[in-house]
Protein backbone atom coordinates (compact mmCIF):
# COMPACT_ATOMS: atom_id res chain seq x y z
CA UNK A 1 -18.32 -27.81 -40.20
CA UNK A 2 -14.89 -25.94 -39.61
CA UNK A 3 -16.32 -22.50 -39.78
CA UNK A 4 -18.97 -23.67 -37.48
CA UNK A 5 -16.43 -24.65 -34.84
CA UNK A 6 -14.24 -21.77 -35.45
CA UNK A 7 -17.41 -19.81 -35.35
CA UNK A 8 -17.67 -21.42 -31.91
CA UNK A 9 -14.34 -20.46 -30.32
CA UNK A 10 -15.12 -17.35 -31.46
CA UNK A 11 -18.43 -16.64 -30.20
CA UNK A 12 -17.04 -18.60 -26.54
CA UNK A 13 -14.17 -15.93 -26.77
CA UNK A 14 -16.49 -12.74 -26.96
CA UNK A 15 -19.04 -13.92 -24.20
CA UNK A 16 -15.78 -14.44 -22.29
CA UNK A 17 -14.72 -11.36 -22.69
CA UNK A 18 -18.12 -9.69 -21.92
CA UNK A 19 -18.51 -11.61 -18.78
CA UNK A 20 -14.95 -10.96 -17.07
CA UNK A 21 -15.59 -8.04 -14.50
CA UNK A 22 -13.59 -5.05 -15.16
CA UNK A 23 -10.52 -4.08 -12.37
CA UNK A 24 -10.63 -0.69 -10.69
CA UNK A 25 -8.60 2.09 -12.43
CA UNK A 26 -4.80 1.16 -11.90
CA UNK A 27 -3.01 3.44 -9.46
CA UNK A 28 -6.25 3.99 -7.56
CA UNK A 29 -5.71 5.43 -4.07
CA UNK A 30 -8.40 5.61 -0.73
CA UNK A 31 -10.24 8.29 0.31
CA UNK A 32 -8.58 10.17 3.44
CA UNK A 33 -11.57 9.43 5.73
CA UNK A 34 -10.56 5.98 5.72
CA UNK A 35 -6.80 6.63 7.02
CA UNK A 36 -6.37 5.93 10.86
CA UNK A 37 -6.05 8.93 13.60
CA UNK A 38 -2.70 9.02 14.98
CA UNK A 39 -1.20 10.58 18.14
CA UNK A 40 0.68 13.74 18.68
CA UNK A 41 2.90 14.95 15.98
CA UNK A 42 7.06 14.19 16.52
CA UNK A 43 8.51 17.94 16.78
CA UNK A 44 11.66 17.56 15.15
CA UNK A 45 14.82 20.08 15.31
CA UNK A 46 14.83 20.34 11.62
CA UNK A 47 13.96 22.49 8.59
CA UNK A 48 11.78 20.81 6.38
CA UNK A 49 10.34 17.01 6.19
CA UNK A 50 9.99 15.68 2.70
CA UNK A 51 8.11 13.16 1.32
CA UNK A 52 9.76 10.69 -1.83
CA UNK A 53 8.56 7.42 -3.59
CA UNK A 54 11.19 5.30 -4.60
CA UNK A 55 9.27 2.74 -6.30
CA UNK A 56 7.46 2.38 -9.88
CA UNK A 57 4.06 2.25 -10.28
CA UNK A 58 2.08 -0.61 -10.70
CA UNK A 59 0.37 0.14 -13.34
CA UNK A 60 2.08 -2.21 -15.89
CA UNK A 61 1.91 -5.18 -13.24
CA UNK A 62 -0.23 -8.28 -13.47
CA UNK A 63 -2.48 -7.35 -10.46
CA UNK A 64 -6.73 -6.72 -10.84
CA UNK A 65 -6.10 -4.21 -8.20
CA UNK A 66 -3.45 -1.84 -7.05
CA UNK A 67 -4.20 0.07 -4.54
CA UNK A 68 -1.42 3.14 -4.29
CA UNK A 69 -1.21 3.94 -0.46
CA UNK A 70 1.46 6.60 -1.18
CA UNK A 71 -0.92 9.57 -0.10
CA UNK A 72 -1.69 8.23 2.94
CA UNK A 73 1.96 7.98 3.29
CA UNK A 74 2.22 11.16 2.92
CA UNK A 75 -0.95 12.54 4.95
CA UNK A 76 1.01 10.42 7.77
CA UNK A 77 4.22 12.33 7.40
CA UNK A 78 2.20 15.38 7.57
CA UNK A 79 0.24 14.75 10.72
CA UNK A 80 3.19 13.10 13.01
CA UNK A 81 6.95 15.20 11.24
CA UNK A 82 6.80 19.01 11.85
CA UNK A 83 9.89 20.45 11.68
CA UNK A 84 10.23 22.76 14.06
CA UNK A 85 14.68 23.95 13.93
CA UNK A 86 16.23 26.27 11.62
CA UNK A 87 18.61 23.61 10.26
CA UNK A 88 18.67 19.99 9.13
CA UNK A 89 16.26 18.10 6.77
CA UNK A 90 13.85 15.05 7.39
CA UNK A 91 13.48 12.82 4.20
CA UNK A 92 10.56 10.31 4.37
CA UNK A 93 11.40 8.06 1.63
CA UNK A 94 8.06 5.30 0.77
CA UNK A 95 10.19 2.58 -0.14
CA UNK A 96 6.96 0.69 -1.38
CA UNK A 97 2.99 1.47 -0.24
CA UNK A 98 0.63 -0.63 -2.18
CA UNK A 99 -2.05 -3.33 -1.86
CA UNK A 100 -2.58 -5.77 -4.47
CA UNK A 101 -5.16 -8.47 -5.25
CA UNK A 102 -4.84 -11.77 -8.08
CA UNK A 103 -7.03 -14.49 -8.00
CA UNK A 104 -5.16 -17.90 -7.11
CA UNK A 105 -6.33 -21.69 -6.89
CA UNK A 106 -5.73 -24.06 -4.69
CA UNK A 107 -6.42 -27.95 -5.19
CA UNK A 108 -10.47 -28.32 -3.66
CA UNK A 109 -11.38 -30.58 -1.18
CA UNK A 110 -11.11 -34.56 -2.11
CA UNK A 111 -8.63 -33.58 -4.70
CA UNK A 112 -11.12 -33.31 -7.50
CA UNK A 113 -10.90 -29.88 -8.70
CA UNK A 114 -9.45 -26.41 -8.03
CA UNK A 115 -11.28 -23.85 -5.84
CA UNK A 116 -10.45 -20.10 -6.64
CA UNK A 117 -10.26 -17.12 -3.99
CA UNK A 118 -9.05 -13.68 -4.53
CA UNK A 119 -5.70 -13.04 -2.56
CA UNK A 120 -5.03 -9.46 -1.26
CA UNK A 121 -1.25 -8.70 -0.48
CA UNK A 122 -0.62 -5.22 0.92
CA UNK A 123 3.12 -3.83 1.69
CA UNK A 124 4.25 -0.26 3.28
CA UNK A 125 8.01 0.36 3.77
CA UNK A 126 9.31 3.39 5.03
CA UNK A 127 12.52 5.13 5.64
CA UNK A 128 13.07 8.44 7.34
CA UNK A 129 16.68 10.04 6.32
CA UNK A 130 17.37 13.01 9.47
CA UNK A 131 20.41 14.93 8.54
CA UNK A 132 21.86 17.93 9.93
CA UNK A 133 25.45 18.73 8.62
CA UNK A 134 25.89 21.71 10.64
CA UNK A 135 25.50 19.91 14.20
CA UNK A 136 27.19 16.36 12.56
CA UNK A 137 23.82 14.73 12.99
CA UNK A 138 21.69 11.94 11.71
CA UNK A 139 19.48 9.10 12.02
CA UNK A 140 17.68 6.61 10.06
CA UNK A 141 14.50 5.25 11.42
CA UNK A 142 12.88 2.74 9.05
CA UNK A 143 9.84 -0.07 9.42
CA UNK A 144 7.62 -1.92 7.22
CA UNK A 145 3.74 -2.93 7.51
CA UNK A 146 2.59 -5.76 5.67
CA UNK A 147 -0.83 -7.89 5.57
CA UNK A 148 -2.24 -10.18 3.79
CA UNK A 149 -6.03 -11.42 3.29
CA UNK A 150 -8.26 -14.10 1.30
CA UNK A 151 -11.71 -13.79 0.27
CA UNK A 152 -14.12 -15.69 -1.89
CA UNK A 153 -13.79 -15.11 -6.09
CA UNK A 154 -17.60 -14.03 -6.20
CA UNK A 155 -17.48 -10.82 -3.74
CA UNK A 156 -19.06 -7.65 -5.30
CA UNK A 157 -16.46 -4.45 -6.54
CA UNK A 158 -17.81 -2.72 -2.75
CA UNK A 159 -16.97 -5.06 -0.72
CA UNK A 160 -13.08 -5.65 -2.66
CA UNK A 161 -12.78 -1.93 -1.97
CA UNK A 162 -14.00 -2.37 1.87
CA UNK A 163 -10.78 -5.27 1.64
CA UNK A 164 -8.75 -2.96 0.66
CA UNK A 165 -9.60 0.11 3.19
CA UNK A 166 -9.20 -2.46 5.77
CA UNK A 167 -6.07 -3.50 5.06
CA UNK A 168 -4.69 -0.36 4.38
CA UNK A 169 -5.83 1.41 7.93
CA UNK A 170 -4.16 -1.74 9.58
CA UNK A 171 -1.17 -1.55 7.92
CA UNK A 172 -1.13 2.13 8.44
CA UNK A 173 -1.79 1.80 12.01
CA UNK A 174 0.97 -0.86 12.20
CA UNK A 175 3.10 1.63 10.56
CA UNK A 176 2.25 4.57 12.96
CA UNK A 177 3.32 2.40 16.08
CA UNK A 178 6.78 0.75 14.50
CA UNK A 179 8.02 4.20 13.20
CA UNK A 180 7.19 6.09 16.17
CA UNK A 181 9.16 3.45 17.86
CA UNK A 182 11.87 3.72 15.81
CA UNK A 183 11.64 7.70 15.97
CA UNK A 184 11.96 7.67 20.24
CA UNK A 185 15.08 5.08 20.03
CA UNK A 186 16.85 7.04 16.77
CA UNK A 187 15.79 10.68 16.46
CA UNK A 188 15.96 10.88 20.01
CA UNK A 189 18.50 14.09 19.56
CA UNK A 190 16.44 15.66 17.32
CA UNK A 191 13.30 15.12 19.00
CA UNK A 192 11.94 18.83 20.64
């Protein structure tokens, strides 16, 4: 009778193992036709822009899903910094750029139960570092994008990517319009 039962947990174990769906690769990123279009590009009196992370990756975290928004991070830097002067150098540093999803539970209706959803929490920080020694100048534009999103446990991997995608052309959009903010008010001397 014990190795029957033990046989049970056992067999329960491997068909719950075989049923779980399988997260995307860790570190994934979205394909470049899903990044937003942004305006005209921010000629700046400097002599090259640079792009850094400054945050590990999540590939060791306890998250189905991270979504690494770094290159579009970087795409952005690309199509709104040129430098343009002979001097000075334009650091974008990407503080943090990444969506993630978990499944949580929340008590159901009546009290009699939990109901599971998946939660989607999606963060871009950004810091641009302007320095020119040789004209004693500087600024430090910085803003953050963040969003977050529910959806039923059940959905299909396509539509957790279209989630994602969403999320991250909103957040980059939010992005585009706080930093270009920030770049009028505090690279307004090095603006061309």
């Amino acid at each position: 009778m014990r190795r029957l039962r033990s046989f049970g947990v056992f067999f329960s174990l491997v068909l719950l193992a075989a049923c779980e769906t399988a997260p995307p690769p860790s570190g994934s990123t979205l394909p470049p036709a899903s990044w937003p279009a942004y305006g005209e590009p921010f000629r700046l009196d400097v002599a090259e822009v640079l792009v850094e992370k400054s945050f590990p990756s999540a590939a060791g975290s306890q998250a189905l899903y991270p979504l690494d928004l770094t290159p579009a991070v970087e795409d952005w830097a690309v199509a709104r910094l040129r430098a343009v002067g002979s001097h000075g150098k334009a650091r974008v540093v990407v503080g943090n750029a990444i969506i993630q999803e978990s499944i949580k539970r929340k008590i159901a209706g009546g009290g009699l139960g939990f109901e599971r959803f998946r939660h989607y929490q999606g963060v871009i920080e950004v810091r641009i570092d302007v320095t020119d020694i040789s004209t004693q100048r500087f600024g430090f534009p910085a803003a953050t994008a963040s969003l977050r999103r529910t959806a039923p446990v059940d959905i299909d991997a396509a539509r957790r990517r279209r989630i994602g995608e969403a999320m991250a052309a909103d957040m980059l959009r939010r992005l585009d319009r706080a930093l270009a903010a920030q770049i009028r008010e505090r690279l307004a001397g090095f603006i061309r």
